[in-house]
Protein backbone atom coordinates (compact mmCIF):
# COMPACT_ATOMS: atom_id res chain seq x y z
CA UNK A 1 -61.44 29.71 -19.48
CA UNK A 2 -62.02 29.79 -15.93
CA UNK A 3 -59.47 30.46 -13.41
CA UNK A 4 -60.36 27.81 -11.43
CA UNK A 5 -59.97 25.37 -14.16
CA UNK A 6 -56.37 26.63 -14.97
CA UNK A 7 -55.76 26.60 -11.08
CA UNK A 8 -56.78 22.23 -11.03
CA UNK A 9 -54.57 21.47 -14.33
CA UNK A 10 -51.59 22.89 -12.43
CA UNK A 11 -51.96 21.18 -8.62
CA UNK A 12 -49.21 18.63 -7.78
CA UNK A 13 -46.91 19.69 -10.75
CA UNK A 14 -44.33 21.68 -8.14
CA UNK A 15 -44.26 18.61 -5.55
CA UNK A 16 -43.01 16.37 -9.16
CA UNK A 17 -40.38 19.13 -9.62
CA UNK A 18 -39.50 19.27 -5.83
CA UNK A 19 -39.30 15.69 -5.90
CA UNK A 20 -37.06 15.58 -9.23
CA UNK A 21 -34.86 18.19 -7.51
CA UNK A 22 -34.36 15.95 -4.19
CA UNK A 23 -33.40 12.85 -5.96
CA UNK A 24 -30.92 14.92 -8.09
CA UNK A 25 -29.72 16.12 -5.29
CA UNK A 26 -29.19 13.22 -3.56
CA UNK A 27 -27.84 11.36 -6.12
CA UNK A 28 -25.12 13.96 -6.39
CA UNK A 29 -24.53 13.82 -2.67
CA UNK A 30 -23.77 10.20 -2.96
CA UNK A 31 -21.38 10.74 -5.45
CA UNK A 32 -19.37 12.94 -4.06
CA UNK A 33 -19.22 10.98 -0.42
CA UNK A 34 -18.35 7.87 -2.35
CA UNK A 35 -15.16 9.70 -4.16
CA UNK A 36 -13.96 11.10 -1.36
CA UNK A 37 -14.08 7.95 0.36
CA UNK A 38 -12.39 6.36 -2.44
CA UNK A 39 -9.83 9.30 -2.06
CA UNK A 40 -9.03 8.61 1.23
CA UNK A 41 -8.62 4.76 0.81
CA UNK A 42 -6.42 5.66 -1.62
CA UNK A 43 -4.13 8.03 0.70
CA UNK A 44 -4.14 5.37 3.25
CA UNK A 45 -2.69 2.57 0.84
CA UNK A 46 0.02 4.99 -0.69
CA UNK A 47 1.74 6.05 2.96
CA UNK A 48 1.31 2.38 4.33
CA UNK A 49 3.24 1.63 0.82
CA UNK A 50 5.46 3.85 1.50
CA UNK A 51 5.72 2.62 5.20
CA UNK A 52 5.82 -1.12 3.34
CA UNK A 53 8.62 -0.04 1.22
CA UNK A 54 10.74 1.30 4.41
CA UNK A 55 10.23 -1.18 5.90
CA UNK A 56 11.78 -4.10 2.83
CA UNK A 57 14.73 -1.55 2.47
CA UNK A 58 15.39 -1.73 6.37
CA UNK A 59 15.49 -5.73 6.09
CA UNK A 60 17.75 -5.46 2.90
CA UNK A 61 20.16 -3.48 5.04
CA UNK A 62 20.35 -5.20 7.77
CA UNK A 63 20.66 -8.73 5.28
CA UNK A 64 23.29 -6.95 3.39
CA UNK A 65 25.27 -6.52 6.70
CA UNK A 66 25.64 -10.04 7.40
CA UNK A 67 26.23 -11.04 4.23
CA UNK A 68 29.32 -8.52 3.42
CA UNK A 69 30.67 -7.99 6.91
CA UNK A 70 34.24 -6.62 6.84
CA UNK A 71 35.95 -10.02 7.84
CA UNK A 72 35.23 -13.05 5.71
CA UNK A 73 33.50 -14.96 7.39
CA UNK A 74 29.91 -13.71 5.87
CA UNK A 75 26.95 -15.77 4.96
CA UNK A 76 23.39 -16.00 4.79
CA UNK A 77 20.63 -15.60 7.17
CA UNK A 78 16.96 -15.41 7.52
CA UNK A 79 14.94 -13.47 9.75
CA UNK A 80 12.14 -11.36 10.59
CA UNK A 81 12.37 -8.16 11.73
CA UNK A 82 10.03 -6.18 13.54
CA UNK A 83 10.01 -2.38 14.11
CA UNK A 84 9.25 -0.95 17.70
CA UNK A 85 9.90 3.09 16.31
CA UNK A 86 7.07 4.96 16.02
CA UNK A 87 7.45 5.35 12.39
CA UNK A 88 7.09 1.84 10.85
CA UNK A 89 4.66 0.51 14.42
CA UNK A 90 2.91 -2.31 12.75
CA UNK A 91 4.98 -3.09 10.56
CA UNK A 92 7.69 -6.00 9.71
CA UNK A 93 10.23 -7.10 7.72
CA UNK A 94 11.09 -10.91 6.45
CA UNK A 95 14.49 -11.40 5.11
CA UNK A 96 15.42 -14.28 3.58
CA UNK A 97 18.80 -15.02 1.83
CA UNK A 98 20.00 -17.92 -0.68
CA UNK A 99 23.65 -18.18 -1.77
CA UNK A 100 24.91 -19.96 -5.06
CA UNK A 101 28.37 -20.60 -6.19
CA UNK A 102 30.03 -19.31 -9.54
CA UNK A 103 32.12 -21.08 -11.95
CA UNK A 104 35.50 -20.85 -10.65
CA UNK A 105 36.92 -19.59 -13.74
CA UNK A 106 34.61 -16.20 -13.01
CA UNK A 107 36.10 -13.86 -10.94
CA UNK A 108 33.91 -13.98 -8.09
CA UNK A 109 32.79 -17.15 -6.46
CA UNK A 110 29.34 -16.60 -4.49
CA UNK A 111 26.74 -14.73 -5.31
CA UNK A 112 23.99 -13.77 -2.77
CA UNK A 113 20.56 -12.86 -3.22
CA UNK A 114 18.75 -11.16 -0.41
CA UNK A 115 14.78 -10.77 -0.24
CA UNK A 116 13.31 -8.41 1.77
CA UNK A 117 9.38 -8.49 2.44
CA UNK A 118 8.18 -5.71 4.18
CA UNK A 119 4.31 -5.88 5.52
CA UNK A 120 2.79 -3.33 7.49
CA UNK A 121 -0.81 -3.10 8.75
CA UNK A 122 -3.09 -1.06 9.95
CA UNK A 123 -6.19 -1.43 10.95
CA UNK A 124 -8.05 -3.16 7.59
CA UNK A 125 -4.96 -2.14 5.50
CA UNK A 126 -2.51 -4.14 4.57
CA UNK A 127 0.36 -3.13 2.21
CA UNK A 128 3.57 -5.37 1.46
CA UNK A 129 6.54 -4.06 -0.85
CA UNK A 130 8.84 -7.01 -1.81
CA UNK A 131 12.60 -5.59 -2.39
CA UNK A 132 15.42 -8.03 -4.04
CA UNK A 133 19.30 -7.56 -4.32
CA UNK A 134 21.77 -9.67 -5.83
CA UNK A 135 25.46 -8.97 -4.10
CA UNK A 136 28.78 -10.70 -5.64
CA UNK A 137 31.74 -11.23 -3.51
């Protein structure tokens, strides 16, 4: 065997294995940006739920106070409500009430049942939490 003859079987074999090794590489890159991006998505839609959900529970309050005020003259109401603190910017709150009247042989004679649909947004994400109570009087 001749050197040279050894040296021309073995040309262009490292630029395959550099090659192999970029693509690898690359492919493993691309992974890893694409599930941290889908980690971060995932951030962003649990606070704005959480933001959402704030938001439902700060219409159900406010429905619940006009519904059981402390004279008797409560009722129902709808509205939407929309926040101006910097906490819950962007987002909004519809409440909506129905009211439906009991047998009179039960002790109480209305019931109410107060939705509360809180949406917030921010730029391309948009949450909503939908929060429903059911108050006898």
């Amino acid at each position: 065997m001749c050197p040279n003859s050894l040296a021309k079987r073995q040309t262009g074999s490292a630029l395959v294995v550099a090659i192999f090794i970029i693509v690898v590489m690359l492919a493993l890159i691309l992974s890893l940006s694409r599930l941290s991006l889908s980690s971060s998505e995932s951030l962003v839609y649990e606070v704005q739920g959480t933001r959402a959900f704030l938001a439902a529970q700060s219409g159900l309050e406010l429905g619940l106070t006009a519904v059981l005020p402390r004279t008797a003259a409560g009722g129902c109401f709808n509205s939407t409500l929309s926040f101006t603190d910097s906490g819950l910017i962007g987002c909004r709150a519809q409440i909506t009430c129905s009211q439906q009247a009991l047998p009179a042989d039960s002790l109480t004679t209305v019931l109410y049942q107060v939705t509360s649909i809180g949406v917030c947004s921010a730029d391309d994400f948009v949450t909503s939490r939908t929060l429903v109570i059911e108050v006898r009087q």
